[in-house]
N, C-alpha and C. Protein backbone atom coordinates (compact mmCIF):
# COMPACT_ATOMS: atom_id res chain seq x y z
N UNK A 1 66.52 103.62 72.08
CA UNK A 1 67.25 103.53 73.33
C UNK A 1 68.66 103.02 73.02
N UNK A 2 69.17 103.88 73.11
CA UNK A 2 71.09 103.40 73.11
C UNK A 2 71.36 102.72 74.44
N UNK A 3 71.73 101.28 73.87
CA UNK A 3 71.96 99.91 75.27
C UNK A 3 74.10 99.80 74.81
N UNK A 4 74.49 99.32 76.52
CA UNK A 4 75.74 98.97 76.19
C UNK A 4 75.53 97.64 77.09
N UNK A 5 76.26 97.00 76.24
CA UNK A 5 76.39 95.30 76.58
C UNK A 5 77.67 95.01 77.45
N UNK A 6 78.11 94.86 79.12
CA UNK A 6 79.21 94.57 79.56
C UNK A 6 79.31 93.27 80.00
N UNK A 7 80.40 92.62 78.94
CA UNK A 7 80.25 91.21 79.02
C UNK A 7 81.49 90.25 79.21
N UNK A 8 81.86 89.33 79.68
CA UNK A 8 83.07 88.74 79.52
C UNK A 8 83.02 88.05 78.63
N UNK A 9 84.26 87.84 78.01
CA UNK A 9 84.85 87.04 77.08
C UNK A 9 86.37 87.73 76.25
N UNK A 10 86.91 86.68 75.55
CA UNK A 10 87.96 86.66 75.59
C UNK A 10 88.02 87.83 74.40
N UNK A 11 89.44 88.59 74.17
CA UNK A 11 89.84 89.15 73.44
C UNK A 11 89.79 89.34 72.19
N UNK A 12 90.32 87.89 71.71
CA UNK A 12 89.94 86.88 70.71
C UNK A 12 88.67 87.19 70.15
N UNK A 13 87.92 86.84 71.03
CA UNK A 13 86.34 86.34 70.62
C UNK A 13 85.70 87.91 70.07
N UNK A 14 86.16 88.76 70.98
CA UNK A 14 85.65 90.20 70.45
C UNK A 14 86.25 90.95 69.72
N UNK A 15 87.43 90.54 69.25
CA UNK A 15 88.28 90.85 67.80
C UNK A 15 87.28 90.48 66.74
N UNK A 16 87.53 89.29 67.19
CA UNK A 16 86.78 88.08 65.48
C UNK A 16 85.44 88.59 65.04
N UNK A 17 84.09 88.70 66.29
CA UNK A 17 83.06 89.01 65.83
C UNK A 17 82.93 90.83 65.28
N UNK A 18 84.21 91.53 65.89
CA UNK A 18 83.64 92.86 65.46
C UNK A 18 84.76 92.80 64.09
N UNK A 19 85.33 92.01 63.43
CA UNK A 19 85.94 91.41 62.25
C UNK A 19 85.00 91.32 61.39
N UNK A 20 84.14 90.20 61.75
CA UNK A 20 83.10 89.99 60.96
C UNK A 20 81.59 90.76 60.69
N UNK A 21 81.24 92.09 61.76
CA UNK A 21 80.64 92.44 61.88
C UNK A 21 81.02 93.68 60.38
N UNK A 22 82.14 94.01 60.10
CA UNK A 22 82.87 95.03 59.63
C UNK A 22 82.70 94.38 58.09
N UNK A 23 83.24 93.09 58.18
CA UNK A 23 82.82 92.19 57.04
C UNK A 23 81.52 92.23 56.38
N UNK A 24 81.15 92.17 57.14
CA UNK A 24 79.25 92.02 56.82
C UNK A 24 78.45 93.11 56.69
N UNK A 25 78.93 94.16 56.90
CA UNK A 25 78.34 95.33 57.13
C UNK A 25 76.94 96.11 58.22
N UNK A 26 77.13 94.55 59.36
CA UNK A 26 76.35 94.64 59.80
C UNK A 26 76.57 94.65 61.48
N UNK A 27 76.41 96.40 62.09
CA UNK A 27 77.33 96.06 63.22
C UNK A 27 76.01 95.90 64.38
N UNK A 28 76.51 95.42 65.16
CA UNK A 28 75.07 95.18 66.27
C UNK A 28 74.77 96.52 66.63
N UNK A 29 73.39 96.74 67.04
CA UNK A 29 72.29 97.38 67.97
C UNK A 29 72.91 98.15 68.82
N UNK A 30 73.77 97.51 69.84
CA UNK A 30 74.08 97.66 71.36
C UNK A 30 75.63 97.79 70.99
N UNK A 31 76.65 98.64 72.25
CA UNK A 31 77.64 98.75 72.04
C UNK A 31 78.00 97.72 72.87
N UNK A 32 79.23 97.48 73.18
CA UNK A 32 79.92 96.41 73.59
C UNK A 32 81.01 96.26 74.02
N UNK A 33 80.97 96.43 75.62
CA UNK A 33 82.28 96.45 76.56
C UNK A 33 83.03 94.94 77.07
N UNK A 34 84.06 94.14 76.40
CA UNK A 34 84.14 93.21 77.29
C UNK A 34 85.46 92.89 78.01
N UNK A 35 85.12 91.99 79.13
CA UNK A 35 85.88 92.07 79.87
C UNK A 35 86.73 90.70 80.20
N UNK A 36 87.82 89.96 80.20
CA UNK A 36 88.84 88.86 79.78
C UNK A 36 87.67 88.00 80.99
N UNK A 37 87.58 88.46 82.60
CA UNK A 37 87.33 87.56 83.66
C UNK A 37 86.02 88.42 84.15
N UNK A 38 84.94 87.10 84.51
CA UNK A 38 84.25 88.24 85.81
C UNK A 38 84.70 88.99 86.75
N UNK A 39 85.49 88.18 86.99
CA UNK A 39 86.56 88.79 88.54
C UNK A 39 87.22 90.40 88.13
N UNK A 40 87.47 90.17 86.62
CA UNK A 40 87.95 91.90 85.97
C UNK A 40 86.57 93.07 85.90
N UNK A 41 85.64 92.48 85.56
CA UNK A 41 84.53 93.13 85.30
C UNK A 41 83.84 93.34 86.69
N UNK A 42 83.92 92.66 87.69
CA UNK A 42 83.34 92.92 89.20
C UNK A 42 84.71 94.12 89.70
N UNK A 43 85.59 94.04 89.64
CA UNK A 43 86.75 94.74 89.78
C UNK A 43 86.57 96.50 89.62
N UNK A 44 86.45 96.22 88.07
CA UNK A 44 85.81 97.54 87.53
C UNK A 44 84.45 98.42 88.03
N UNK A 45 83.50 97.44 87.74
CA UNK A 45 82.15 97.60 87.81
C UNK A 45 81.74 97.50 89.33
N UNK A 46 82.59 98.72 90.99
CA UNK A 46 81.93 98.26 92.09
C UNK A 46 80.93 98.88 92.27
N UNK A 47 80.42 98.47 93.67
CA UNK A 47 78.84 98.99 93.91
C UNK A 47 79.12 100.18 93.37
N UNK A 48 79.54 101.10 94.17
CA UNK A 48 79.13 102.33 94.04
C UNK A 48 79.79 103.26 92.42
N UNK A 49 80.62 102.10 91.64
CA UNK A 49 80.70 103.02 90.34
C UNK A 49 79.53 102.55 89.51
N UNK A 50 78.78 101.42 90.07
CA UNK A 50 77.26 100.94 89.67
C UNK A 50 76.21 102.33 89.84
N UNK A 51 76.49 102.58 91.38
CA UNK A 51 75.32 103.46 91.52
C UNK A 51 76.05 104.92 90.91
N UNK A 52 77.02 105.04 90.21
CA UNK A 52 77.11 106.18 89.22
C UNK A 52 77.45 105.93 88.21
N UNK A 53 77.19 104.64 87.43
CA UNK A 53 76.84 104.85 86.22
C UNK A 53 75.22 105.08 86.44
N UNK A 54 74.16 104.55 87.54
CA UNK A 54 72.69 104.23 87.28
C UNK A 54 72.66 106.25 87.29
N UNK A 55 73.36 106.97 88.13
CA UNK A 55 73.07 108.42 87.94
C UNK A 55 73.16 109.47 86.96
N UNK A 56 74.34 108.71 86.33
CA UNK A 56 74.63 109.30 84.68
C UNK A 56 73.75 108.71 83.54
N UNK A 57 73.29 107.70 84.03
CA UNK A 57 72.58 107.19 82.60
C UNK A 57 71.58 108.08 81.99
N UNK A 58 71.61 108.49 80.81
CA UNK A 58 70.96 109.26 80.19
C UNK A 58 70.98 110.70 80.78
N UNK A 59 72.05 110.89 81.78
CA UNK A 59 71.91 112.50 82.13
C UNK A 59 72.62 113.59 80.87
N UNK A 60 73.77 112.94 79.72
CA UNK A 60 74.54 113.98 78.97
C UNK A 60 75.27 114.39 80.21
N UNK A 61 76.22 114.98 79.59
CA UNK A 61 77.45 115.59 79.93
C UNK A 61 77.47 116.23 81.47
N UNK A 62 78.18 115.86 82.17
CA UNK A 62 78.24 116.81 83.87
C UNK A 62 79.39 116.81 84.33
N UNK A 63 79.45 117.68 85.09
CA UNK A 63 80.73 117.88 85.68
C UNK A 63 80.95 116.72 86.91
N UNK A 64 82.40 116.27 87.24
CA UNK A 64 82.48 115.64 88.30
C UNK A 64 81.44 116.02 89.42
N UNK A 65 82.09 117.20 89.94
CA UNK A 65 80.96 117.89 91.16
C UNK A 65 79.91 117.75 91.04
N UNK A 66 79.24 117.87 89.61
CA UNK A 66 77.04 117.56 89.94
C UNK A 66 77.25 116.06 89.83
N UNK A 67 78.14 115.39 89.57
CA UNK A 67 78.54 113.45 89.59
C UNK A 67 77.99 112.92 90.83
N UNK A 68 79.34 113.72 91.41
CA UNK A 68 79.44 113.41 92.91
C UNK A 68 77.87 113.78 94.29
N UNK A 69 77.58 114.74 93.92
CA UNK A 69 76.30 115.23 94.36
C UNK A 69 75.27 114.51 94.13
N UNK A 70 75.20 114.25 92.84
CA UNK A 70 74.07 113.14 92.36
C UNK A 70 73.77 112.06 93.43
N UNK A 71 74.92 111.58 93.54
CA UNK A 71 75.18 110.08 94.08
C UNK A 71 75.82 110.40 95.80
N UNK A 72 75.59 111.18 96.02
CA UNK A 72 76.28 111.82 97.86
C UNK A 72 77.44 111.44 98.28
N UNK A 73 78.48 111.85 97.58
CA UNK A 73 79.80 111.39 97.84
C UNK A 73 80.55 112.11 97.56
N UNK A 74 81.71 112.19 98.12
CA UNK A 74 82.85 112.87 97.90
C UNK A 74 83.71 112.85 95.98
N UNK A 75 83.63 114.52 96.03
CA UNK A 75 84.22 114.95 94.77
C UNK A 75 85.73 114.01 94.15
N UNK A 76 86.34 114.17 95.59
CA UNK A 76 87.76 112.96 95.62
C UNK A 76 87.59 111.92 95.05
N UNK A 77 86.55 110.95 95.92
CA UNK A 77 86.78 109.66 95.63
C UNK A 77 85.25 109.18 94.12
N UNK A 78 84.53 109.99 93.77
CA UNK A 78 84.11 110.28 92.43
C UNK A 78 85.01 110.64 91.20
N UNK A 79 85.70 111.49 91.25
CA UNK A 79 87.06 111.62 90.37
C UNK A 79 87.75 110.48 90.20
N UNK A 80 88.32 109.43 91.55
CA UNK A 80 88.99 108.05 91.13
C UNK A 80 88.37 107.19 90.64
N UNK A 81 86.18 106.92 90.61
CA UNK A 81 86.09 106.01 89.88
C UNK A 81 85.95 106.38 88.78
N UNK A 82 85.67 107.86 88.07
CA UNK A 82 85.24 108.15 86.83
C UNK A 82 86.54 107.71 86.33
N UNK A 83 87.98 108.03 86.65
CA UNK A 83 89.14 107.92 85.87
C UNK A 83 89.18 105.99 85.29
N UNK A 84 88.71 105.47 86.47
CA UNK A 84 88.79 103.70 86.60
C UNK A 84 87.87 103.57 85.11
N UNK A 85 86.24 103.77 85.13
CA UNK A 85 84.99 104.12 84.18
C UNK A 85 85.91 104.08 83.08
N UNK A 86 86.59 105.50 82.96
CA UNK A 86 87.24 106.32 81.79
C UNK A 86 88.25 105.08 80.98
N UNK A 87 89.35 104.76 82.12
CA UNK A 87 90.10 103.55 81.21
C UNK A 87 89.78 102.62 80.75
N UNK A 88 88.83 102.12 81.38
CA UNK A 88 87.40 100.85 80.91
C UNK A 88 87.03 101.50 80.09
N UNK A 89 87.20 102.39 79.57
CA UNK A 89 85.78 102.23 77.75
C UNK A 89 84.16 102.89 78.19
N UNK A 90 84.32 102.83 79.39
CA UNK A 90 82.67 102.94 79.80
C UNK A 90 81.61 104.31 80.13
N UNK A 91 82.88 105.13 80.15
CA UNK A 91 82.56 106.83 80.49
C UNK A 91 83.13 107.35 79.33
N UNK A 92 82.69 108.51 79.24
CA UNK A 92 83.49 109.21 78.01
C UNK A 92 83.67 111.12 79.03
N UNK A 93 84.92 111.78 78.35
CA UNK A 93 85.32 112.45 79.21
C UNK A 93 85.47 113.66 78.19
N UNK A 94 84.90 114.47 78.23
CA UNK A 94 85.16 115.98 77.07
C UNK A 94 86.58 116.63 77.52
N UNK A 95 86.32 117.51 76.35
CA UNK A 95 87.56 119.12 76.66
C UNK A 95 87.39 119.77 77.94
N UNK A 96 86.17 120.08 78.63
CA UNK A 96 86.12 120.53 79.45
C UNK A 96 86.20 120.02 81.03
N UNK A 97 86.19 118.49 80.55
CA UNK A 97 86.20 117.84 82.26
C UNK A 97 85.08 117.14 82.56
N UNK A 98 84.09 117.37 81.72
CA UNK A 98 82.95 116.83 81.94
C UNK A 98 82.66 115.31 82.13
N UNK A 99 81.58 114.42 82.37
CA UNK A 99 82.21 113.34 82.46
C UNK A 99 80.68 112.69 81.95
N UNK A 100 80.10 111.63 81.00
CA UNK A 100 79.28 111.18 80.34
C UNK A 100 79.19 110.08 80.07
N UNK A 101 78.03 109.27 80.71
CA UNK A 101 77.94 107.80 79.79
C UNK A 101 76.73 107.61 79.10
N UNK A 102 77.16 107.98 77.64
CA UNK A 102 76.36 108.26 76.99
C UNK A 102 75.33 106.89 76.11
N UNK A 103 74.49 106.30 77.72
CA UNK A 103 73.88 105.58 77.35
C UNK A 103 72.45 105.40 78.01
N UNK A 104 71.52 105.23 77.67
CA UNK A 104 70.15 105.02 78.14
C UNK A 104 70.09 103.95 78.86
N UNK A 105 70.64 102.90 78.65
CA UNK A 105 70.71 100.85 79.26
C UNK A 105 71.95 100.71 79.41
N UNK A 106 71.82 100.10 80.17
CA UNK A 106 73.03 99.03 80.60
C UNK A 106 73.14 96.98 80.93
N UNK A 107 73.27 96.58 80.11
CA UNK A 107 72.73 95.02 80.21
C UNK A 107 74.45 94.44 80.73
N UNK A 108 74.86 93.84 81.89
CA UNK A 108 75.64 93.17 81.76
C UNK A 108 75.79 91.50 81.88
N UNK A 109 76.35 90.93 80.76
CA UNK A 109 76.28 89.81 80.64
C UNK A 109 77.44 88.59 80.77
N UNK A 110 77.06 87.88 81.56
CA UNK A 110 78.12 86.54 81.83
C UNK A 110 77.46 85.41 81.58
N UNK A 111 78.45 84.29 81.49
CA UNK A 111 77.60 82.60 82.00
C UNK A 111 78.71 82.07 82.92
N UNK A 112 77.80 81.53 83.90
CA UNK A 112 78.76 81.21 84.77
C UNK A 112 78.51 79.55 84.61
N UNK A 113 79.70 78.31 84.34
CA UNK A 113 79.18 77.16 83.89
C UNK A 113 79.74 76.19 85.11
N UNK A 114 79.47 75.07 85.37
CA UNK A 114 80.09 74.10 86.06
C UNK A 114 81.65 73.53 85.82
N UNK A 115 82.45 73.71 86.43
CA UNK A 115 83.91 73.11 85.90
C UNK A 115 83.92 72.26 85.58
């Protein structure tokens, strides 16, 4: 099962470990999206580009239009979140237009701590 990990933390922090991962020859399991703030990652990640990543997961490659259908919504406003998806790292987009998140799981991870 191909899992992607969407997680906050700093820049920094996900430089260094995929530094050392490269170092070591040992890269993790799961791929790994992260994001500086929750507030960036809730931003990105709204309901409804939630309920189309849950429609793409594991579908392979589709066109916007069977996207949008999937999930009962307009072709329009499906096109603006795949592009949002797309600059996030989180969709992947072919030659032909197609639009794919080529993942089985999705785990997203925060800690939220006391100030």
């Amino acid at each position: 099962m191909k899992t992607v990990v969407l997680e906050v933390r700093s820049l920094q922090d996900t430089l260094h470990d995929a530094a050392r991962s490269m170092r070591s020859g040992k890269a993790g399991r799961d791929a790994r999206i992260g994001f500086e703030t929750p507030e960036l990652l809730w931003r990105v990640l709204t309901a409804k580009r939630w309920a189309l990543l849950k429609a793409l997961c594991g579908a392979g490659p589709v066109s916007v239009r069977e996207a949008a259908r999937r999930v009962g919504r307009d072709v329009k406003a499906v096109h603006g979140d795949i592009t949002a998806l797309a600059a996030a790292g989180i969709v992947d987009r072919d030659d032909r237009g197609r639009v794919e998140f080529p993942f089985d799981a999705v785990k997203v991870e925060f800690l939220l701590q006391a100030a």
